[in-house]
C-alpha atoms as a PDB file:
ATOM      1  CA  UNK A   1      37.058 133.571   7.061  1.00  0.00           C
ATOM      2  CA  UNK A   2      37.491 130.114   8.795  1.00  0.00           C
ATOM      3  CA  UNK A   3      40.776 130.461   9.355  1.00  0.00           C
ATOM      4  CA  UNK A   4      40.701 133.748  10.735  1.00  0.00           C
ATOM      5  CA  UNK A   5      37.367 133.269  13.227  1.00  0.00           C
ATOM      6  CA  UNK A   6      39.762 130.212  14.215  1.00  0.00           C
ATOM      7  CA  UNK A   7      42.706 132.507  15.343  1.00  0.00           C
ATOM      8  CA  UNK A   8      40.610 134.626  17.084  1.00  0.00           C
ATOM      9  CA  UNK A   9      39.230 132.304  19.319  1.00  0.00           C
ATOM     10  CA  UNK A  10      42.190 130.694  20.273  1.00  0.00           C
ATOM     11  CA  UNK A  11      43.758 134.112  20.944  1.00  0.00           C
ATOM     12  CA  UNK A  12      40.881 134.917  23.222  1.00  0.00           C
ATOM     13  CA  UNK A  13      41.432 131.495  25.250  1.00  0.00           C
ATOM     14  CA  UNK A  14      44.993 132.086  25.442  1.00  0.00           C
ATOM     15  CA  UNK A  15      44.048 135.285  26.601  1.00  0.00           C
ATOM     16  CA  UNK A  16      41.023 134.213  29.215  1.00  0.00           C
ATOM     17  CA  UNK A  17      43.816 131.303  29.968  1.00  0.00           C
ATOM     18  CA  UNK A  18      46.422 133.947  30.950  1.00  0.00           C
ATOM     19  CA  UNK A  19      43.897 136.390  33.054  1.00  0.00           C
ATOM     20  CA  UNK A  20      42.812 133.181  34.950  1.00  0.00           C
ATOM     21  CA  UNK A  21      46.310 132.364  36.210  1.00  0.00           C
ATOM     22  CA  UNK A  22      46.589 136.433  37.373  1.00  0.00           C
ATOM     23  CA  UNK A  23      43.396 136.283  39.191  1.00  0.00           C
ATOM     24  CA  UNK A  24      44.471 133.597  40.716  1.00  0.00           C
ATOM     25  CA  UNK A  25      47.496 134.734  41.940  1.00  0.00           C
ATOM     26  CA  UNK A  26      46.108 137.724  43.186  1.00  0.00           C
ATOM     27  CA  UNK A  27      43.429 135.415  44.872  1.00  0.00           C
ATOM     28  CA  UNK A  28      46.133 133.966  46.234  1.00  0.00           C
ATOM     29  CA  UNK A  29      47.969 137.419  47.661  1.00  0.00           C
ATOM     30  CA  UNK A  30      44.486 137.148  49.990  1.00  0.00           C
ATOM     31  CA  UNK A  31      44.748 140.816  50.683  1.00  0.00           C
ATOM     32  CA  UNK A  32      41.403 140.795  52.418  1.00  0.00           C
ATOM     33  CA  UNK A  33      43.310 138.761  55.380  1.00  0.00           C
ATOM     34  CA  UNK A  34      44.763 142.394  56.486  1.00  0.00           C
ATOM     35  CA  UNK A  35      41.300 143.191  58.113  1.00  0.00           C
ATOM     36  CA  UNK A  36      41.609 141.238  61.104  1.00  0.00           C
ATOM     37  CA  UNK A  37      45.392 142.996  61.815  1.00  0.00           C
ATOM     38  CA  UNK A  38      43.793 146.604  61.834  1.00  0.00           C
ATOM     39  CA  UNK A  39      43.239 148.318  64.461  1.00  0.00           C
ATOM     40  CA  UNK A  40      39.478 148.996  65.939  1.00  0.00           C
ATOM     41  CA  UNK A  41      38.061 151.998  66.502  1.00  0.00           C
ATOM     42  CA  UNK A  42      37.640 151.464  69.902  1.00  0.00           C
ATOM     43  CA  UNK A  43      41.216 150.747  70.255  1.00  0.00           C
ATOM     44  CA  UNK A  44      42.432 153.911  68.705  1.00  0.00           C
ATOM     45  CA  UNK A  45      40.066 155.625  70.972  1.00  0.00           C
ATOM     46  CA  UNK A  46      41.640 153.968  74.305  1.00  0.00           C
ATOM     47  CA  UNK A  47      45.959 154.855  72.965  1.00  0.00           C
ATOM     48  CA  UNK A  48      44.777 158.420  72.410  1.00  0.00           C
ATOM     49  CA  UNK A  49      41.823 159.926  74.599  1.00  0.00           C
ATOM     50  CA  UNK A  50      42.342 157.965  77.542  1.00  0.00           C
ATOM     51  CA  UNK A  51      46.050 159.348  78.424  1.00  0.00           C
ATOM     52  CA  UNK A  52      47.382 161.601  81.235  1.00  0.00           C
ATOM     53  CA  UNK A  53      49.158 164.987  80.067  1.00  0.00           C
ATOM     54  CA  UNK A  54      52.730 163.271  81.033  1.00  0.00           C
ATOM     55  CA  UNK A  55      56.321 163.785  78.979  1.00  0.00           C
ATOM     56  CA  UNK A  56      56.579 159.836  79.254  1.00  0.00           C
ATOM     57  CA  UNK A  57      52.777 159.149  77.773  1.00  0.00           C
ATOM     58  CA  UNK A  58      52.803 161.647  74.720  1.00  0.00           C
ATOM     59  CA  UNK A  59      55.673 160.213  73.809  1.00  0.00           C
ATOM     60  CA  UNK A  60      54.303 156.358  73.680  1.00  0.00           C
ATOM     61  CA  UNK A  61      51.272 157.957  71.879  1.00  0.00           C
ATOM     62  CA  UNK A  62      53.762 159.347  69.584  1.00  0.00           C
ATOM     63  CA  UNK A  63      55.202 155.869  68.772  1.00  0.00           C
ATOM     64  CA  UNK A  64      51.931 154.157  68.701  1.00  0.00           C
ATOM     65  CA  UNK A  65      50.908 156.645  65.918  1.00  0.00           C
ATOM     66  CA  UNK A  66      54.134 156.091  64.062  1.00  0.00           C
ATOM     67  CA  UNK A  67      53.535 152.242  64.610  1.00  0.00           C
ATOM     68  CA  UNK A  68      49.826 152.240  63.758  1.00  0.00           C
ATOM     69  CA  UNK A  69      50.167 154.616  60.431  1.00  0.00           C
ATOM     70  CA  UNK A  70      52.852 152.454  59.048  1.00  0.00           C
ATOM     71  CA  UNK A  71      51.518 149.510  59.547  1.00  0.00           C
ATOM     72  CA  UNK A  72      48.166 150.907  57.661  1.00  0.00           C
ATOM     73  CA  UNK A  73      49.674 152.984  55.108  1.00  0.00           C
ATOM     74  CA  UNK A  74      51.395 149.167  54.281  1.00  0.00           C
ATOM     75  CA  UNK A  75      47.917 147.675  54.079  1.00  0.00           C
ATOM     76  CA  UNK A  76      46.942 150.703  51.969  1.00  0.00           C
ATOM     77  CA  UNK A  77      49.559 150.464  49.623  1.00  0.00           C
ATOM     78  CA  UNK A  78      48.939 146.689  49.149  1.00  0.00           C
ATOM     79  CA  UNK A  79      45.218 147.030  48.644  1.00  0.00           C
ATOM     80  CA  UNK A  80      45.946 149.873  46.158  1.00  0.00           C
ATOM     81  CA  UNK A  81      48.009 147.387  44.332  1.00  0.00           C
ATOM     82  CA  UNK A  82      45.806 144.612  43.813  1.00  0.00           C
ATOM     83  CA  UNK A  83      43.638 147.139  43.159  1.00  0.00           C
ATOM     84  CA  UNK A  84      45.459 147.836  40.015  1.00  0.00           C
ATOM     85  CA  UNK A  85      45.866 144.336  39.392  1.00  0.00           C
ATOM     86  CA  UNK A  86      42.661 143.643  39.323  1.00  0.00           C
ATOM     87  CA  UNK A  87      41.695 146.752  37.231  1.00  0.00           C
ATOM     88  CA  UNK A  88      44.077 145.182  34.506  1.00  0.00           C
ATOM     89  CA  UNK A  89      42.345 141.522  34.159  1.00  0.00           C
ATOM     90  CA  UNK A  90      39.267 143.822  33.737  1.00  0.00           C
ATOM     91  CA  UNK A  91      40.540 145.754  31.232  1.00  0.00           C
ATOM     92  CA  UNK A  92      41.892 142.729  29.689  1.00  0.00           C
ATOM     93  CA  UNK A  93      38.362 140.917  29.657  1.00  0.00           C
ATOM     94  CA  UNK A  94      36.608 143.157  28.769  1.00  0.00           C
ATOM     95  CA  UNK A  95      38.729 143.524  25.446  1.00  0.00           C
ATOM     96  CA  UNK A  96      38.420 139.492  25.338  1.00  0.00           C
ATOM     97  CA  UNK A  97      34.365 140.181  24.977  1.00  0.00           C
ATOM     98  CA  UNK A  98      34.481 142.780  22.173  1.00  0.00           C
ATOM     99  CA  UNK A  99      36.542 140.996  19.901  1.00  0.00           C
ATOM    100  CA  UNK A 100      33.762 138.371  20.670  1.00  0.00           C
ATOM    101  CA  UNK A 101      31.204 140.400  19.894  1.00  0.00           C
ATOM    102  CA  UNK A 102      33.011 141.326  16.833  1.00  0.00           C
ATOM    103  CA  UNK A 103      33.444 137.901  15.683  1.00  0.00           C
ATOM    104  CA  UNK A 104      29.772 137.060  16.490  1.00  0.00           C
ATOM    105  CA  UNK A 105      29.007 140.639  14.335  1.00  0.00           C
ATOM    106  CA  UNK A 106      30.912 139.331  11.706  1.00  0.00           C
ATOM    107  CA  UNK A 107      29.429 135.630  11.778  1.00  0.00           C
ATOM    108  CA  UNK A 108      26.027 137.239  11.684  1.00  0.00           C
ATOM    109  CA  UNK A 109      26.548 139.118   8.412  1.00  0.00           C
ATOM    110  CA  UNK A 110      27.995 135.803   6.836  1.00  0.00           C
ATOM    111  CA  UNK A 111      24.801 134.186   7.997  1.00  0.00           C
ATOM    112  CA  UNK A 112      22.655 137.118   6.196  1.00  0.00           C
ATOM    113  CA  UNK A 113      24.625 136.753   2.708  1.00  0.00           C
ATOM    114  CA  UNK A 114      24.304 132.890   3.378  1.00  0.00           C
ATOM    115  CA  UNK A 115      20.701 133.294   3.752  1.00  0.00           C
ATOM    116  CA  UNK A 116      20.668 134.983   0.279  1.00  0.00           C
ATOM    117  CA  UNK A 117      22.786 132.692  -1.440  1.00  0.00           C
ATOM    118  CA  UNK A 118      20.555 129.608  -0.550  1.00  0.00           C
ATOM    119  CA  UNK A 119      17.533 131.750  -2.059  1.00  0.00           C
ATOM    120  CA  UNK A 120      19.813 132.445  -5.741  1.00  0.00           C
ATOM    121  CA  UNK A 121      20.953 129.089  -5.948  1.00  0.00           C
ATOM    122  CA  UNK A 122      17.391 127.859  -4.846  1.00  0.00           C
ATOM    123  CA  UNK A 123      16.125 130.266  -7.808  1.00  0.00           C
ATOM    124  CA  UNK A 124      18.965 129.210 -10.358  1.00  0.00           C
ATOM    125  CA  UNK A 125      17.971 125.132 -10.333  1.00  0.00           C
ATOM    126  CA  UNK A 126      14.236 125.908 -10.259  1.00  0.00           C
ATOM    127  CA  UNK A 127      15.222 127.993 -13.470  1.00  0.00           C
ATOM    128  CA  UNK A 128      17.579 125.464 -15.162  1.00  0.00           C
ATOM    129  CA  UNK A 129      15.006 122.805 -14.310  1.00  0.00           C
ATOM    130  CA  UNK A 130      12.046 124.895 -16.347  1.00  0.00           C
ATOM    131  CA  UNK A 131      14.371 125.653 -19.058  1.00  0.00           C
ATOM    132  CA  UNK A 132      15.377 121.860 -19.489  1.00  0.00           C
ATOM    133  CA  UNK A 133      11.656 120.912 -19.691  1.00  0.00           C
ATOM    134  CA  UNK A 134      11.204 123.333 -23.138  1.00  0.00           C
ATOM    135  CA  UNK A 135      11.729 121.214 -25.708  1.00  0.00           C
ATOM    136  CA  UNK A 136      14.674 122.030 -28.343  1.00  0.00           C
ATOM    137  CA  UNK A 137      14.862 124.047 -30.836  1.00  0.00           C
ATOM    138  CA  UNK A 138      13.144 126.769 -28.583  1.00  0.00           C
ATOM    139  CA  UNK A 139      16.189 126.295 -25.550  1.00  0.00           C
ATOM    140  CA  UNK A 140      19.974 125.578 -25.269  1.00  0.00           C
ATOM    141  CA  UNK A 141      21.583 122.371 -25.843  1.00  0.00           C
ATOM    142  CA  UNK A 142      21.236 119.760 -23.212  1.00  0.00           C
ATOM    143  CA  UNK A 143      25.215 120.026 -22.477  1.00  0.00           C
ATOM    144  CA  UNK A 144      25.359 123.072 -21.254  1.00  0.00           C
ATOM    145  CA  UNK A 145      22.277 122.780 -19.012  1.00  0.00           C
ATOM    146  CA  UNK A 146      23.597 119.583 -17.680  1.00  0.00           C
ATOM    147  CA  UNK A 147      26.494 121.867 -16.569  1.00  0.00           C
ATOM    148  CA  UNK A 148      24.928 124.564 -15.200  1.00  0.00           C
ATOM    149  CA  UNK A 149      22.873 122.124 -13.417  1.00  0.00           C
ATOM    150  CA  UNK A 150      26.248 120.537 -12.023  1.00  0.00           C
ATOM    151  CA  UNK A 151      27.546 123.900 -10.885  1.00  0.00           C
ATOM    152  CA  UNK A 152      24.077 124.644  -9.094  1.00  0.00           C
ATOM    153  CA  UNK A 153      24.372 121.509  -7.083  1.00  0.00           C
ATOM    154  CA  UNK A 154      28.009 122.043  -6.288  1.00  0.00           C
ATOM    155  CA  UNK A 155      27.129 126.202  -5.292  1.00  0.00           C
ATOM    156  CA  UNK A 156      24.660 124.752  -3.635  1.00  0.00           C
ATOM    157  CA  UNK A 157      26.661 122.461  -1.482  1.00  0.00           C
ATOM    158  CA  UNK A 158      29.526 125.242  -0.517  1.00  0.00           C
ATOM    159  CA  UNK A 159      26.238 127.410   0.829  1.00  0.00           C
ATOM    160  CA  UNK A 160      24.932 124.226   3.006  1.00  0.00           C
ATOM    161  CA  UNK A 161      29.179 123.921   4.068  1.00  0.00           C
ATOM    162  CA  UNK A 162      29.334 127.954   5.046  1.00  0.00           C
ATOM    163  CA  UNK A 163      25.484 127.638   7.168  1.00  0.00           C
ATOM    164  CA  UNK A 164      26.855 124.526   8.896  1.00  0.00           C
ATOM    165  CA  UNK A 165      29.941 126.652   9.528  1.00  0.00           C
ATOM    166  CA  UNK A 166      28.236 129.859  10.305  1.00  0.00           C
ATOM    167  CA  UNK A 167      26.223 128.305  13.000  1.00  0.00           C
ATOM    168  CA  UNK A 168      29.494 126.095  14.387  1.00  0.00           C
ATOM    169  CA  UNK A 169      31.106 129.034  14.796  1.00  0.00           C
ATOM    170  CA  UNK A 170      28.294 131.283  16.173  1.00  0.00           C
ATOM    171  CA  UNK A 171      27.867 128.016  18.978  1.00  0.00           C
ATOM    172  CA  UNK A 172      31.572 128.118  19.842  1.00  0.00           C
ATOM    173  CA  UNK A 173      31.456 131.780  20.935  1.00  0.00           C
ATOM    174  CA  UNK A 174      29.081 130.810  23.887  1.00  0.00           C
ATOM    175  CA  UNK A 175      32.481 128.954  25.920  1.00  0.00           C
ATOM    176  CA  UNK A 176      34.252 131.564  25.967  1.00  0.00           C
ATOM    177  CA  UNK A 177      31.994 134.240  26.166  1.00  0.00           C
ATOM    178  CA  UNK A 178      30.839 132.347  29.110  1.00  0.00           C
ATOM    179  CA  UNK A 179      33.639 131.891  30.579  1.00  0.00           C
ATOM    180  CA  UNK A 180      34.709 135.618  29.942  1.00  0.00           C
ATOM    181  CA  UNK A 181      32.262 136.794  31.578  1.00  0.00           C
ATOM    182  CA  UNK A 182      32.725 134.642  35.031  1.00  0.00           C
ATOM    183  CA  UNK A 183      36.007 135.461  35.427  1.00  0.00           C
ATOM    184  CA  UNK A 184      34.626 139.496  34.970  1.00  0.00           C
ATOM    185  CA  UNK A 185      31.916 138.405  37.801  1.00  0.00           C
ATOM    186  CA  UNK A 186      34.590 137.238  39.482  1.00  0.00           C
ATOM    187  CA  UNK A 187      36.979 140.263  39.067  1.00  0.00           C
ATOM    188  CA  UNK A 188      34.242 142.754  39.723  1.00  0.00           C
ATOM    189  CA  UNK A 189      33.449 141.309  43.020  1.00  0.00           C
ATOM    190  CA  UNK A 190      37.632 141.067  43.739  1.00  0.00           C
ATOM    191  CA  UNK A 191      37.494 145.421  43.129  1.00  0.00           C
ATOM    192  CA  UNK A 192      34.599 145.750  45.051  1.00  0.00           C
ATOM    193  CA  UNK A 193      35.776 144.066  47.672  1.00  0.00           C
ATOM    194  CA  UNK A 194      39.206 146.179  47.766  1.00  0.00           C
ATOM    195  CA  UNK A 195      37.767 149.095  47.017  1.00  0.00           C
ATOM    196  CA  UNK A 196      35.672 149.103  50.313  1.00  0.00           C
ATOM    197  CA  UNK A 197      38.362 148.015  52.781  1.00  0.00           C
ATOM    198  CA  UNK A 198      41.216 150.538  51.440  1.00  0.00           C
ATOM    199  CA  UNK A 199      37.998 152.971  51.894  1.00  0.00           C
ATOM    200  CA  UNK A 200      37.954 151.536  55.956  1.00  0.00           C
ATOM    201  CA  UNK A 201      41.647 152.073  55.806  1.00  0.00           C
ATOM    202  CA  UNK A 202      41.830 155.407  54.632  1.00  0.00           C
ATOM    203  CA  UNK A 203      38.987 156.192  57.334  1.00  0.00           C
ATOM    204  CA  UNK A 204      41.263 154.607  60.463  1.00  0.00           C
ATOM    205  CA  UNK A 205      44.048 156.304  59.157  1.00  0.00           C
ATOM    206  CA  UNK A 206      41.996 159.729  58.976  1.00  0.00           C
ATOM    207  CA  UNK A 207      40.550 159.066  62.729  1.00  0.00           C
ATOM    208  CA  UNK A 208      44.170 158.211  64.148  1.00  0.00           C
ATOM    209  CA  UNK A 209      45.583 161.444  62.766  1.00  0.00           C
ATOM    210  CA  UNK A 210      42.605 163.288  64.494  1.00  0.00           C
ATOM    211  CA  UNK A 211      43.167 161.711  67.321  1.00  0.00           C
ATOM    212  CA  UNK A 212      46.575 162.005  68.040  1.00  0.00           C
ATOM    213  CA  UNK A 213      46.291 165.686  66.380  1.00  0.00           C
ATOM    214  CA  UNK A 214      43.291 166.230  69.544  1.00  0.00           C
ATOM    215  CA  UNK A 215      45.929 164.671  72.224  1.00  0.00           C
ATOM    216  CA  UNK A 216      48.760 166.958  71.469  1.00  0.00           C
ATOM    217  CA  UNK A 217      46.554 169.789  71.825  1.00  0.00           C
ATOM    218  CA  UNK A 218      45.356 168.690  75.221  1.00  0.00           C
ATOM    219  CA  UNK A 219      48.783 168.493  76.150  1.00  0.00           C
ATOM    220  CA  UNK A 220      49.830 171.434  75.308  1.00  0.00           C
ATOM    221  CA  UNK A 221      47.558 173.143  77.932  1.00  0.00           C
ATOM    222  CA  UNK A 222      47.540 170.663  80.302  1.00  0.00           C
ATOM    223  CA  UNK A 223      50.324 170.815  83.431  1.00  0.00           C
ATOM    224  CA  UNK A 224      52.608 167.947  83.272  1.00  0.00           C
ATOM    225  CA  UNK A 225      51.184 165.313  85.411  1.00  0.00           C
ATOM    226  CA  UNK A 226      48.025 166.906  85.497  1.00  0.00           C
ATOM    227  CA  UNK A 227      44.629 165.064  84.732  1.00  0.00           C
ATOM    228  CA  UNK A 228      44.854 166.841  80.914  1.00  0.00           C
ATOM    229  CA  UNK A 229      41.092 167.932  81.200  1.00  0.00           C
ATOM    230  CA  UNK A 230      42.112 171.324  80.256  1.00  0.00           C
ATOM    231  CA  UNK A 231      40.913 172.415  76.831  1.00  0.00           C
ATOM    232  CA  UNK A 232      42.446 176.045  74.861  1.00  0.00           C
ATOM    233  CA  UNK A 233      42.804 176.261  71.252  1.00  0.00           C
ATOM    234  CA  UNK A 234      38.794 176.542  70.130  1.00  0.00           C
ATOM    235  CA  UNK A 235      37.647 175.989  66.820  1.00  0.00           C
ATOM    236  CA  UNK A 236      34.257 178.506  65.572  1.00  0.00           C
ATOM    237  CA  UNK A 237      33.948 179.331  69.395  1.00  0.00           C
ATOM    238  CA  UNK A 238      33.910 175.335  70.367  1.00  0.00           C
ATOM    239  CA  UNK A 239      36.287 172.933  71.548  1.00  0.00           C
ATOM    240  CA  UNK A 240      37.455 170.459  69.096  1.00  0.00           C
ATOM    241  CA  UNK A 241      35.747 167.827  70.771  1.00  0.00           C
ATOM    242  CA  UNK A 242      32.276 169.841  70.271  1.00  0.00           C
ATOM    243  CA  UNK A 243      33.726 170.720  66.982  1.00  0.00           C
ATOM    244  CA  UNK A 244      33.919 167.169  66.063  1.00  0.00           C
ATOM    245  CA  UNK A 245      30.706 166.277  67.773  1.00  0.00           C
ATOM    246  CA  UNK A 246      28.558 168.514  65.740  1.00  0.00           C
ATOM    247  CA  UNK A 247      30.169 167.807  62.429  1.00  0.00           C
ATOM    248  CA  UNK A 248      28.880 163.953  63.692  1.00  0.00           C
ATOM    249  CA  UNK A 249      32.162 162.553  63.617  1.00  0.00           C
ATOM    250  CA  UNK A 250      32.415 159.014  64.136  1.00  0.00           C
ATOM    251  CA  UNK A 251      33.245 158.356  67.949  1.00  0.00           C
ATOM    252  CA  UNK A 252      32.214 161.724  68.850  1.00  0.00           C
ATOM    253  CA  UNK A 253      28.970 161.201  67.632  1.00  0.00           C
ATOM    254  CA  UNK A 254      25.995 160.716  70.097  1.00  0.00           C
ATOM    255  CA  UNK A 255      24.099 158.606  68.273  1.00  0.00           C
ATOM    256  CA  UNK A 256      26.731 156.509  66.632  1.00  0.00           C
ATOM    257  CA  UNK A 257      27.896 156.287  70.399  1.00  0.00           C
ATOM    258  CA  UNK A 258      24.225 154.652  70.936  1.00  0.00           C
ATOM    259  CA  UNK A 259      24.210 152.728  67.979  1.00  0.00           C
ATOM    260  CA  UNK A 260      27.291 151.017  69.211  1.00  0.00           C
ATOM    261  CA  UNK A 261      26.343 150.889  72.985  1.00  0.00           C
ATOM    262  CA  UNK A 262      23.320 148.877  71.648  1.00  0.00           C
ATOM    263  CA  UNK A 263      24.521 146.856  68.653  1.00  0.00           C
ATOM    264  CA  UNK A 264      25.108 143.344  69.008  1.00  0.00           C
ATOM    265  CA  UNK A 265      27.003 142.675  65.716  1.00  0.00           C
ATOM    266  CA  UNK A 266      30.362 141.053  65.742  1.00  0.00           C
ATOM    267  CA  UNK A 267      32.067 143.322  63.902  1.00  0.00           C
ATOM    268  CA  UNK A 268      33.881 145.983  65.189  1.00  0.00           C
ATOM    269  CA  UNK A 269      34.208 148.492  62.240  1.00  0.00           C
ATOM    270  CA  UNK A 270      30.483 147.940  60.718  1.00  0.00           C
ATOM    271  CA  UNK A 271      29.597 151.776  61.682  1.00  0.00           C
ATOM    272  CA  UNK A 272      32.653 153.223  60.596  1.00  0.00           C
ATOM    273  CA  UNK A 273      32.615 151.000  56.699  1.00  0.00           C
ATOM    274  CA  UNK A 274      29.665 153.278  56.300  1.00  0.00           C
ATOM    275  CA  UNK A 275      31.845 156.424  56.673  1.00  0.00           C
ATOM    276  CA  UNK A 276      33.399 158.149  53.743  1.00  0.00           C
ATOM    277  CA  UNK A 277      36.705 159.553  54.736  1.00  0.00           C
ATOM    278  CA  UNK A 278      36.049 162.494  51.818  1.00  0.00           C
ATOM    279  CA  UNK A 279      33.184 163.815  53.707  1.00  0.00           C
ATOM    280  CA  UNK A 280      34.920 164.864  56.353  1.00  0.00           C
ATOM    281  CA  UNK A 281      38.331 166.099  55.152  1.00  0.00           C
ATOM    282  CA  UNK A 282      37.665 169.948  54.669  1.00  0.00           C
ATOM    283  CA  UNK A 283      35.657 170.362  58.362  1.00  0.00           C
ATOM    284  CA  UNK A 284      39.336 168.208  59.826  1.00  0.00           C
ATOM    285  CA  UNK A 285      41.162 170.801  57.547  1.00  0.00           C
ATOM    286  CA  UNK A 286      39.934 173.450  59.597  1.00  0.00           C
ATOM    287  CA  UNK A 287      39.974 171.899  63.078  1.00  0.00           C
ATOM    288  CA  UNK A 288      43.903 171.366  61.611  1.00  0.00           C
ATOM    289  CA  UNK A 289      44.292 175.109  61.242  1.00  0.00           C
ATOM    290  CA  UNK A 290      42.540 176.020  64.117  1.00  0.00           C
ATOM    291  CA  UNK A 291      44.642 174.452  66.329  1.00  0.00           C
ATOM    292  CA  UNK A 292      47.851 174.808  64.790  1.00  0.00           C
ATOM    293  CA  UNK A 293      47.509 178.967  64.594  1.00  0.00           C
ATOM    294  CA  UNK A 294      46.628 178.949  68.493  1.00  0.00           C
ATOM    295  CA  UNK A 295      49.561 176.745  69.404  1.00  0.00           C
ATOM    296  CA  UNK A 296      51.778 178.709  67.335  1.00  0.00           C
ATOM    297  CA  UNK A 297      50.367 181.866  69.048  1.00  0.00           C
ATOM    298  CA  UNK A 298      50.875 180.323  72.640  1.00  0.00           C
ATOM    299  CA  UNK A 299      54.540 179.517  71.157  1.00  0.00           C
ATOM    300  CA  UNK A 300      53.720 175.473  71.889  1.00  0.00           C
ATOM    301  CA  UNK A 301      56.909 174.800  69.646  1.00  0.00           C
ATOM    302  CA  UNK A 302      57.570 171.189  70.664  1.00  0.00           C
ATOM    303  CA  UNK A 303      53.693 170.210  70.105  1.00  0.00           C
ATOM    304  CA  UNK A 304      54.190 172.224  66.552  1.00  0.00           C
ATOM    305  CA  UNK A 305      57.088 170.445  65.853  1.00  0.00           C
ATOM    306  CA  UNK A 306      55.684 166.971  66.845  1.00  0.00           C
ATOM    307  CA  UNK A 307      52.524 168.021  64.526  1.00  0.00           C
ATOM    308  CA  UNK A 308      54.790 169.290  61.599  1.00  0.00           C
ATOM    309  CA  UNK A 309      56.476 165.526  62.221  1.00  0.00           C
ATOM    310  CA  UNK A 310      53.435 163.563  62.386  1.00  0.00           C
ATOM    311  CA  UNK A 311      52.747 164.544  58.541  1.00  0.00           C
ATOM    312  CA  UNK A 312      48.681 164.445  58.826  1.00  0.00           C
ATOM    313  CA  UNK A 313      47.108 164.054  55.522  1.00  0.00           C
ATOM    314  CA  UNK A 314      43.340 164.173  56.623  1.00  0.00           C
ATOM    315  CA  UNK A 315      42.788 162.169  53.528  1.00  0.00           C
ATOM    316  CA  UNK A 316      42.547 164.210  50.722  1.00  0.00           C
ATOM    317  CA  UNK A 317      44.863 167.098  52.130  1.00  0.00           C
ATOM    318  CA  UNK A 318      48.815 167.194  53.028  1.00  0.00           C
ATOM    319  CA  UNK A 319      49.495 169.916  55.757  1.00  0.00           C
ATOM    320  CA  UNK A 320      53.272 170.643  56.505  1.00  0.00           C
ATOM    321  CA  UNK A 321      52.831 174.142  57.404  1.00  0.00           C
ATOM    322  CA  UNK A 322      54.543 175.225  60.836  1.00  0.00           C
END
């Protein structure tokens, strides 16, 4: 059993050894570092609502889009990698603790027949002691007592070696077990960290494909060089915008619009890390629809085809149709 207990725990440290070195590597990737390159809200909302109806400025919107959704489905794709990553050490300590829990299982069943084996042996001497103190004829010679008395002591000695043992063993699980689970403290925090910006990317890239989705259907009503306040293509009997507006969008919502006019914080996506890009893909679906069935009954075939191009996902949704 020594042996064994002994292999195990030196596994498990090569093993909490190994996902140390991985986590920090990955600590090292510093993935969180892409926050500061995205793009703001507020800075998607000046490239695509702020634009005259012009040949010349739909097609720099059409290149910023391009730019901007490359540059965050790169970020994405990262974050979904360490994600993984991460997700593996997990995995991998998590194992580390139940074969530690095993061995401490294991330990405390020794410890149990330990505990009994002090009681027969305590039991055996008290009975080879009375039986040496009846005089002969009436018990057994005095040699074989002597040796029974012997192989008490000695049994008794291997049961006091295994309890020392026992509880060695039993103290040696608590550094790695320890350790184990800081680095899971430690890996938990990593995910949770990732997990909520790739959510913030996923939302920018959602709000950029609504907006430049919004701009090329202004422009498609709008005279060339006009001021591109013209608005067809309705969606339930509203305009996008309104569309968007009463589904509370962000950006198009009034009193997220307040909240921002009147926040003081420092950082320039804290209403939109609240937002979960899943709650608003099937109301964008149908804004997506809406827009592209009026503008295919109009015959707007170069804002189709720059739709069909821009490959809009909505998160959650691919829409190719033309």
């Amino acid at each position: 059993m020594q042996a064994v207990i002994q292999k195990l725990l030196i596994k498990n440290q090569g093993l909490l050894e190994k996902a140390k070195s991985k986590l920090r590597d990955e600590g090292k990737k510093s993935v969180l570092k892409y926050k500061s390159k995205l793009p703001t809200p507020d800075t998607l909302k000046d490239k695509f609502t702020s634009q005259l109806c012009t040949k010349s400025t739909v097609n720099k919107a059409e290149k910023d889009y391009k730019k901007i959704k490359n540059f965050a489905n790169k970020i994405k794709k990262a974050l979904e990698k360490s994600q993984k990553a991460l997700q593996k050490l997990q995995a991998l300590i998590e194992s580390v603790l139940a074969i530690l829990a095993k061995i401490a299982a294991l330990i405390a069943t020794v410890a149990a027949i330990i505990s009994i084996l002090q009681k027969v042996v305590m039991a055996a001497k008290i009975l080879i002691k009375g039986v040496g103190m009846i005089p002969p004829p009436s018990t057994a010679p005095s040699g074989p007592i002597i040796l029974a008395d012997k192989a008490a002591t000695f049994a008794e000695g291997k049961v006091s070696i295994l309890k020392i043992l026992s509880k060695s063993f039993m103290k040696a699980l608590n550094y790695p077990r320890d350790k184990a689970n800081k680095l899971l403290a430690l890996i938990l925090k990593g995910i949770a960290a990732i997990v909520a910006l790739l959510n913030l990317v996923k939302m920018l890239i959602q709000m950029l494909e609504t907006l430049f989705l919004l701009l090329l259907n202004k422009c498609s009503v709008s005279n060339p060089g006009g001021d591109g306040s013209q608005t067809q293509n309705i969606v339930n009997g509203q305009t996008p915008e309104d569309f968007l507006a009463g589904m509370q969008y962000p950006g198009y919502d009034s009193n997220s619009n307040n909240s921002n006019n009147n926040n003081t914080s420092s950082n320039p996506f804290e209403d939109l890390e609240l937002k979960d890009p899943f709650d608003y893909s099937d109301p964008l679906a149908e804004v997506y629809d809406s827009i592209l069935t009026n503008l295919q009954l109009t015959g707007n075939q170069e804002i189709i085809e720059k739709i069909f191009n821009a490959k809009f996902e909505m998160v959650g949704y691919r829409r190719y149709k033309v």
